[in-house]
C-alpha atoms as a PDB file:
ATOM      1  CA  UNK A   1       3.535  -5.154 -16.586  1.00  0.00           C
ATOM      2  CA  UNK A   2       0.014  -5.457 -14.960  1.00  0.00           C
ATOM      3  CA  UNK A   3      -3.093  -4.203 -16.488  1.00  0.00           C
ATOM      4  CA  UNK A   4      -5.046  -1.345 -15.349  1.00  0.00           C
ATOM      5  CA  UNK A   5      -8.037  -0.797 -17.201  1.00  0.00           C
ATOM      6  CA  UNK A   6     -10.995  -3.693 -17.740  1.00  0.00           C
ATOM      7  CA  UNK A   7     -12.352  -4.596 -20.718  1.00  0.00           C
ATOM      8  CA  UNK A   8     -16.206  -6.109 -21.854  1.00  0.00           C
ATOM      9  CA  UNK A   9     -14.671  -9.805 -21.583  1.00  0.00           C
ATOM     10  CA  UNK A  10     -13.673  -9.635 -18.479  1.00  0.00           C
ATOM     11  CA  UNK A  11     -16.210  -8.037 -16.862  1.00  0.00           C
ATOM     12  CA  UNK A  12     -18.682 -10.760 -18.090  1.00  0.00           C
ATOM     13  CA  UNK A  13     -16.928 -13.295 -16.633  1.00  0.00           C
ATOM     14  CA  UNK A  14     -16.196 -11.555 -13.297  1.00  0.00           C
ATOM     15  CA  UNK A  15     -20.071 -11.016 -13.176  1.00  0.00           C
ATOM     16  CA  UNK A  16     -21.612 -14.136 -14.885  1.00  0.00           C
ATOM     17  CA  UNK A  17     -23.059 -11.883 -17.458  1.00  0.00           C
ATOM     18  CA  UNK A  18     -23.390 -11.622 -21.158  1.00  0.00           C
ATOM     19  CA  UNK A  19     -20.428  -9.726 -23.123  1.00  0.00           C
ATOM     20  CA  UNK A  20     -23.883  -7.064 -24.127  1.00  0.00           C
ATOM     21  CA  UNK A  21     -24.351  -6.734 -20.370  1.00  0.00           C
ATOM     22  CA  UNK A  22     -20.517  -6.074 -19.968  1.00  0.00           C
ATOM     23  CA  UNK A  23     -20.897  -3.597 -22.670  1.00  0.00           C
ATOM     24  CA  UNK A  24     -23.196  -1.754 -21.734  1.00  0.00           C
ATOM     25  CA  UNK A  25     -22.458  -1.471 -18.487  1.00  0.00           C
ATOM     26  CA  UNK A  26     -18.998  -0.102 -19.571  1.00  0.00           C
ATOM     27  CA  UNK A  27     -21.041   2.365 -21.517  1.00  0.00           C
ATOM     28  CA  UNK A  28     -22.814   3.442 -18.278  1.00  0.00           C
ATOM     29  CA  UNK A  29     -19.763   3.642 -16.357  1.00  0.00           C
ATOM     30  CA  UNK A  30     -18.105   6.060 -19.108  1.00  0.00           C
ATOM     31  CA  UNK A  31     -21.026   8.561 -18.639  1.00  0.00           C
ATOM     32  CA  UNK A  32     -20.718   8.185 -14.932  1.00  0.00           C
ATOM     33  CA  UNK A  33     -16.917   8.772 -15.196  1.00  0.00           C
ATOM     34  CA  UNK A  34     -17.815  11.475 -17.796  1.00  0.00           C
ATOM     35  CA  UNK A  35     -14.869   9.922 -19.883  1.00  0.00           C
ATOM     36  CA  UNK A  36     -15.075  10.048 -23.465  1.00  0.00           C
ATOM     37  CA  UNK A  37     -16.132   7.326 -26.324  1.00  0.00           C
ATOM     38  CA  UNK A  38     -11.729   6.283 -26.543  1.00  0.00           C
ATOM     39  CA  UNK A  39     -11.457   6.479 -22.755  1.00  0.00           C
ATOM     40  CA  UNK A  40     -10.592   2.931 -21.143  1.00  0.00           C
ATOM     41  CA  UNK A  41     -12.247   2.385 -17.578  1.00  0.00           C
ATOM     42  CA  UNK A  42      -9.941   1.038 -15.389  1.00  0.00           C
ATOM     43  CA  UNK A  43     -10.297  -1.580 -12.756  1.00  0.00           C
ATOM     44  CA  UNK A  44     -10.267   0.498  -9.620  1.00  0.00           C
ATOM     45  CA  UNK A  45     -13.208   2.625 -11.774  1.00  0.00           C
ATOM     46  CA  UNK A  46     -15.208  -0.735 -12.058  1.00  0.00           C
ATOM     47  CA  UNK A  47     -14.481  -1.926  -8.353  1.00  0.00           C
ATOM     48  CA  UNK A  48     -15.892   1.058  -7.022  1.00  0.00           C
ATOM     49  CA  UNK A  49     -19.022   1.430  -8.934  1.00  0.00           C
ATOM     50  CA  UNK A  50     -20.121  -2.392  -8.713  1.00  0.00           C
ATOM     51  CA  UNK A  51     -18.879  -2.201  -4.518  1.00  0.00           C
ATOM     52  CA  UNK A  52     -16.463  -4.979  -5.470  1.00  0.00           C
ATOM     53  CA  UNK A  53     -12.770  -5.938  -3.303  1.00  0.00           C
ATOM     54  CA  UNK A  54     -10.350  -3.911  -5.607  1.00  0.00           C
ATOM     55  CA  UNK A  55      -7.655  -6.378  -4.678  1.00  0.00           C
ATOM     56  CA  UNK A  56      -9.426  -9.516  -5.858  1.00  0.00           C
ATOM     57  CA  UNK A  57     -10.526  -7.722  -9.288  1.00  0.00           C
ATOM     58  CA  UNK A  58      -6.948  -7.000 -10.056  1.00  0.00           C
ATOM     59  CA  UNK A  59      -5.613 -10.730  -9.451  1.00  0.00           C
ATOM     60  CA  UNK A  60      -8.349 -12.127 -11.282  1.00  0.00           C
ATOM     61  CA  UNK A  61      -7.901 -10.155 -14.330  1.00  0.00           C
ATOM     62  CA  UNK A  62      -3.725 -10.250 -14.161  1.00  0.00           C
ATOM     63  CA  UNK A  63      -3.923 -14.024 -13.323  1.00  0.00           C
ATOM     64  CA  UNK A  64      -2.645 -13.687  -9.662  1.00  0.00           C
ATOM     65  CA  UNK A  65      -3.104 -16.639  -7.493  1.00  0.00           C
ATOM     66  CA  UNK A  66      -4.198 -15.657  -4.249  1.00  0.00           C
ATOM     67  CA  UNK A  67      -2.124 -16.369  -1.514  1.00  0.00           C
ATOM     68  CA  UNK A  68      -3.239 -17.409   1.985  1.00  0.00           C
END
């Protein structure tokens, strides 16, 4: 089963960022969302707020190799 949702690890290492950057800018995205505190952002959520390929998110974080 493939993951949906993206978590503060992740994020940090998709961006290059610190795990408090990650965090918080889950935190953002939740009031954006207007999801609540237990609410789980998912990847499509995060691709479309940073402008990132939803396609290459996904892979990365279910450990996909990229075809070519």
């Amino acid at each position: 089963m493939k993951q949906i949702c993206i978590y503060p690890k992740e994020v940090a290492i998709i961006l290059g960022k610190s795990q408090t950057y990650a965090q918080t800018l889950l935190r953002t995205m939740r009031d954006v969302y207007k999801k609540k505190k237990h609410q789980a952002v998912t990847i499509r959520e995060f691709c479309e707020y940073m402008a990132l390929p939803f396609d290459d998110v996904f892979n990365m974080v279910n450990g996909i190799e990229k075809r070519s």
